[in-house]
C-alpha atoms as a PDB file:
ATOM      1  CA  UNK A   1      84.826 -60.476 146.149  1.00  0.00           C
ATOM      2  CA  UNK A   2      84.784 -59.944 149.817  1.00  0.00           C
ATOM      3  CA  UNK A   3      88.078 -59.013 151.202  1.00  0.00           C
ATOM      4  CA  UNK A   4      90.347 -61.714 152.879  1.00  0.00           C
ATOM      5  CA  UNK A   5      90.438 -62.090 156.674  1.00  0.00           C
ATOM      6  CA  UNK A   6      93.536 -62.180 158.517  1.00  0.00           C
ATOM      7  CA  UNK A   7      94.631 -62.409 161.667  1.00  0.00           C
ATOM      8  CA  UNK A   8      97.834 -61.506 162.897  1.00  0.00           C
ATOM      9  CA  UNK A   9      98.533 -61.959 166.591  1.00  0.00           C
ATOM     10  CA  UNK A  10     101.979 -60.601 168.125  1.00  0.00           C
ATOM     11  CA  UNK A  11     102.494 -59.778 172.020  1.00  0.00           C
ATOM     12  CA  UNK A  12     104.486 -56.744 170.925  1.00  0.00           C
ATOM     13  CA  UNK A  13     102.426 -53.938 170.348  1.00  0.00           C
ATOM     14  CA  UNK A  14     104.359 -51.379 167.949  1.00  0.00           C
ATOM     15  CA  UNK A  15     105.137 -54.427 165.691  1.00  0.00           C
ATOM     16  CA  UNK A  16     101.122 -55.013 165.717  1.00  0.00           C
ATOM     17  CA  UNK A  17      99.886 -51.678 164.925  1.00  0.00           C
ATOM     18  CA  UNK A  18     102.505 -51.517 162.069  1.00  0.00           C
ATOM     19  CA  UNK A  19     101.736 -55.112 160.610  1.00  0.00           C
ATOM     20  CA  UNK A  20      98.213 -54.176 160.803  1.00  0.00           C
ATOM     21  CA  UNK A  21      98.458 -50.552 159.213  1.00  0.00           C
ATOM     22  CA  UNK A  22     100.712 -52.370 156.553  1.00  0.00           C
ATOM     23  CA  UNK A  23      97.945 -55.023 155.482  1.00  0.00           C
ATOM     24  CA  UNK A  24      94.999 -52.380 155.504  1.00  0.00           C
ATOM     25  CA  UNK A  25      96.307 -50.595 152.917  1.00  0.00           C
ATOM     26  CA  UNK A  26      95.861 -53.347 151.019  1.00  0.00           C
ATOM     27  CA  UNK A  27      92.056 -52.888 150.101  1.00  0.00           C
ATOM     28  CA  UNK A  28      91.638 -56.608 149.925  1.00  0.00           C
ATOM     29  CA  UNK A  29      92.312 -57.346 152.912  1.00  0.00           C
ATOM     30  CA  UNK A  30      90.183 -57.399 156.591  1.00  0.00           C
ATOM     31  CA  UNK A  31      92.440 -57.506 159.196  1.00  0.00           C
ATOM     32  CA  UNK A  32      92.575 -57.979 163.351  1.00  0.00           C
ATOM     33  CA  UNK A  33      94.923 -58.277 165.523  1.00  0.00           C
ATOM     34  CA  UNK A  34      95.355 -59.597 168.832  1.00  0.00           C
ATOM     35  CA  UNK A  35      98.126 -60.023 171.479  1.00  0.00           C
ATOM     36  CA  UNK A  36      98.125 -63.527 172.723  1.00  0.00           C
ATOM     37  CA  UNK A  37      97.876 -67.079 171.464  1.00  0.00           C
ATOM     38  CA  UNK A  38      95.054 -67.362 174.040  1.00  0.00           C
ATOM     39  CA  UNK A  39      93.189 -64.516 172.358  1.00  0.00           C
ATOM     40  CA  UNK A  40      93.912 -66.058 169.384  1.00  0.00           C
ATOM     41  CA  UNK A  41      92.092 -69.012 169.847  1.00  0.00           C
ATOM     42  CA  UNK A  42      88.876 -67.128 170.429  1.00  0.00           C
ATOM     43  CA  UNK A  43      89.052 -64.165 167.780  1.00  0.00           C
ATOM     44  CA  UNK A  44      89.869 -67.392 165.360  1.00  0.00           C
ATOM     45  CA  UNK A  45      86.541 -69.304 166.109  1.00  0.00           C
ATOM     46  CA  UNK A  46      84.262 -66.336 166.722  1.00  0.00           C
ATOM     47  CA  UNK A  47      86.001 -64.219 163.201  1.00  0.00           C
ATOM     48  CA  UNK A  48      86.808 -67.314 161.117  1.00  0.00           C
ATOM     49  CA  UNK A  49      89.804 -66.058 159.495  1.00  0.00           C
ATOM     50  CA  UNK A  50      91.048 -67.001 155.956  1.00  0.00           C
ATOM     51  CA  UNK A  51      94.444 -66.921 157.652  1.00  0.00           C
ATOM     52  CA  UNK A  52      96.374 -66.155 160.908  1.00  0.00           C
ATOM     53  CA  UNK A  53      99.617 -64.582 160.951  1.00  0.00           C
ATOM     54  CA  UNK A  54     101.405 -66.011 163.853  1.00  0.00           C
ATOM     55  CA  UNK A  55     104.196 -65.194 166.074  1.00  0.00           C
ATOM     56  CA  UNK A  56     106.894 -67.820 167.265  1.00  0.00           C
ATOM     57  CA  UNK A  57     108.210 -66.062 170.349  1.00  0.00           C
ATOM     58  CA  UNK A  58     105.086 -65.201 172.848  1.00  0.00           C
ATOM     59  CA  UNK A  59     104.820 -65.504 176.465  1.00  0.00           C
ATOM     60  CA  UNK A  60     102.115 -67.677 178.154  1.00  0.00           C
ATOM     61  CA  UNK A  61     101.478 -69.669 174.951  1.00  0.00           C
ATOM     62  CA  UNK A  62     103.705 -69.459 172.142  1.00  0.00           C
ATOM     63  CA  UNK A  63     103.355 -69.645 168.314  1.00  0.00           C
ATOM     64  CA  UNK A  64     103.828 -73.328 167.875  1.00  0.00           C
ATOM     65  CA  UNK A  65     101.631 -74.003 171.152  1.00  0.00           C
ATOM     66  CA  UNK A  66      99.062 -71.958 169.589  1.00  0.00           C
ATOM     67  CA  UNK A  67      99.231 -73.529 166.089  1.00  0.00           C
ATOM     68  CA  UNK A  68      98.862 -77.098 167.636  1.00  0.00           C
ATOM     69  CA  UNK A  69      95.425 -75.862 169.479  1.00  0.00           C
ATOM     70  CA  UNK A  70      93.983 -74.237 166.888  1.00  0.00           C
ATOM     71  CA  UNK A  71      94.729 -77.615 164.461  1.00  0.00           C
ATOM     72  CA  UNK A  72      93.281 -80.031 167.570  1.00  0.00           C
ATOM     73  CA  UNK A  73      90.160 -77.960 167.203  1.00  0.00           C
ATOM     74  CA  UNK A  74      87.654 -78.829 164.428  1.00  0.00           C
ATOM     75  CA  UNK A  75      86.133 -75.092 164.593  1.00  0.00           C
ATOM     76  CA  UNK A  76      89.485 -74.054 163.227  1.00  0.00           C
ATOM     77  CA  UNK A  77      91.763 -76.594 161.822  1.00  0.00           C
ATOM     78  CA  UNK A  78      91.066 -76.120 158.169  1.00  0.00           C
ATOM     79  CA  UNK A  79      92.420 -72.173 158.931  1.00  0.00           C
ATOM     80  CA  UNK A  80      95.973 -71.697 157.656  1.00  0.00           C
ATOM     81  CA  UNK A  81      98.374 -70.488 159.559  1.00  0.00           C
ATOM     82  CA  UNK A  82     101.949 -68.503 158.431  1.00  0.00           C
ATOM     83  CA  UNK A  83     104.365 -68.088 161.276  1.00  0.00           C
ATOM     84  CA  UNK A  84     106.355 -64.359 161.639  1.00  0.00           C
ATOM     85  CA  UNK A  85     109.538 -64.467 163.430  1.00  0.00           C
ATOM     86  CA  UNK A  86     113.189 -63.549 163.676  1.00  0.00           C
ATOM     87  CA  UNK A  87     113.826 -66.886 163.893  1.00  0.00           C
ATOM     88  CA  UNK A  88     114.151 -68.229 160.361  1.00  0.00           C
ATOM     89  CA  UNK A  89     117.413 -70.592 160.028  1.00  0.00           C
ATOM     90  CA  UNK A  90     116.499 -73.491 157.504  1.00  0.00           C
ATOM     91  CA  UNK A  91     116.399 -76.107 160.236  1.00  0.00           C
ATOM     92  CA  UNK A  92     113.642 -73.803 162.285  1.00  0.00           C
ATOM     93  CA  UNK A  93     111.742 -73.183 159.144  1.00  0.00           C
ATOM     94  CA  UNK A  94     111.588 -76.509 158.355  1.00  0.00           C
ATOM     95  CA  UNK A  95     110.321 -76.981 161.413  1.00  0.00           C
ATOM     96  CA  UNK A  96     107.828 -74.790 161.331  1.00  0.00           C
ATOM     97  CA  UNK A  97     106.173 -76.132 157.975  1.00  0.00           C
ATOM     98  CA  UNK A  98     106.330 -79.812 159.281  1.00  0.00           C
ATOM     99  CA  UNK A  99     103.878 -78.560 161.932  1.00  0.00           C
ATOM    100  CA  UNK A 100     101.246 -77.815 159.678  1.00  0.00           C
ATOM    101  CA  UNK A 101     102.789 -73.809 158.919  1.00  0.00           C
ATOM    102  CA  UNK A 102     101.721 -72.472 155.060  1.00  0.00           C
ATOM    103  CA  UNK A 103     104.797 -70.121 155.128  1.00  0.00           C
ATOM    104  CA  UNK A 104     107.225 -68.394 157.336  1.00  0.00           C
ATOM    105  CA  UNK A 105     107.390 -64.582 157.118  1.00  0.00           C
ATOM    106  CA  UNK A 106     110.890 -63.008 158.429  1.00  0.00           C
ATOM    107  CA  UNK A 107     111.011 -60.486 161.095  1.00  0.00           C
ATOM    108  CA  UNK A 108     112.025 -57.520 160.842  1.00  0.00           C
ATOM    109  CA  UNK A 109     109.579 -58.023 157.414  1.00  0.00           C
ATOM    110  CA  UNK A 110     109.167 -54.643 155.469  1.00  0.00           C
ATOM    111  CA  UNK A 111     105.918 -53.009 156.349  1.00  0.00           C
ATOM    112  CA  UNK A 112     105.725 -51.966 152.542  1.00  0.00           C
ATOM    113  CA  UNK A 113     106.106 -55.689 150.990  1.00  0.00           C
ATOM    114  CA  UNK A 114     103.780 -57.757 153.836  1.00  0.00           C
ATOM    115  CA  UNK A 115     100.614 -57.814 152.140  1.00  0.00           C
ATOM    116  CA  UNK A 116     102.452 -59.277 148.817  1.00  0.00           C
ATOM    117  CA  UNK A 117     103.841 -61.579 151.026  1.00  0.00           C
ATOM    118  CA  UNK A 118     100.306 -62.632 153.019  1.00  0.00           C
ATOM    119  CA  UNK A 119      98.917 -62.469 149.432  1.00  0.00           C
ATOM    120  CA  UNK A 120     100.793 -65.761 148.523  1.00  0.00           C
ATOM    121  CA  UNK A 121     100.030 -67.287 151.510  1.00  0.00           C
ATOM    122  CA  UNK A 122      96.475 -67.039 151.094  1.00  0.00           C
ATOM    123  CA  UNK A 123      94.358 -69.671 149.896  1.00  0.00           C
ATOM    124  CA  UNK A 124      93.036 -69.467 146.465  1.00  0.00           C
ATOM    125  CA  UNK A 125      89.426 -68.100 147.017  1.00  0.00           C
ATOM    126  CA  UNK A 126      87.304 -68.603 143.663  1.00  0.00           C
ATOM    127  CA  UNK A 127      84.576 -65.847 143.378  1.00  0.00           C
ATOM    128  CA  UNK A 128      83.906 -62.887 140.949  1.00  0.00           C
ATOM    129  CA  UNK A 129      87.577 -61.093 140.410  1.00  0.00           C
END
């Protein structure tokens, strides 16, 4: 089976390069990143991601900003897409799924549990095992 795609886009660097490190240990698992919701919205349509790992709190054009363009497009609404964040009170997470969200990862999320935690968030992809 060819591994999953994911895309996780954070403004913050060091949390970036650690999310990413943490899901490519995972051998099942292809992942970019990128810093911006703006760069998301390109890497998403030119890489076609099986899902995007989002973050709430970004400057320019945040996580739910970036989440309603990428479902208004038809080159990448069927992508789902799992917001990260510190913020993660029942009312916000509620939130969050009502806007079309999969899941809700909690910052600061343990670099050694993240790809379990993508892992259930994925899609179920039906192919060889």
């Amino acid at each position: 089976m060819t591994p999953a795609r994911i895309l996780y886009v954070d403004d913050e660097n060091d949390i970036r390069e650690i999310a990413q490190m943490s899901l490519e240990l995972d051998p099942e698992f292809e992942v970019r990143s990128c810093s911006s919701g703006i760069e998301a919205l390109t890497d998403a349509v030119d890489w076609q991601p099986d899902l995007i790992l989002l973050d709430v709190m970004m400057p320019d054009m945040d996580g739910p900003e970036t989440l309603t363009r990428l479902a208004d497009s038809p080159l990448t609404a069927s992508i789902p897409v799992a917001f990260i964040t510190a913020r993660t009170q029942t009312h916000e997470v509620e939130r969050y799924l009502a806007m079309g969200a999969v899941g809700v990862i909690a910052k600061p999320f343990d670099p050694l549990a993240l790809a379990g935690e993508v892992r259930k968030l994925l899609p179920r992809r039906d192919g060889p095992a």
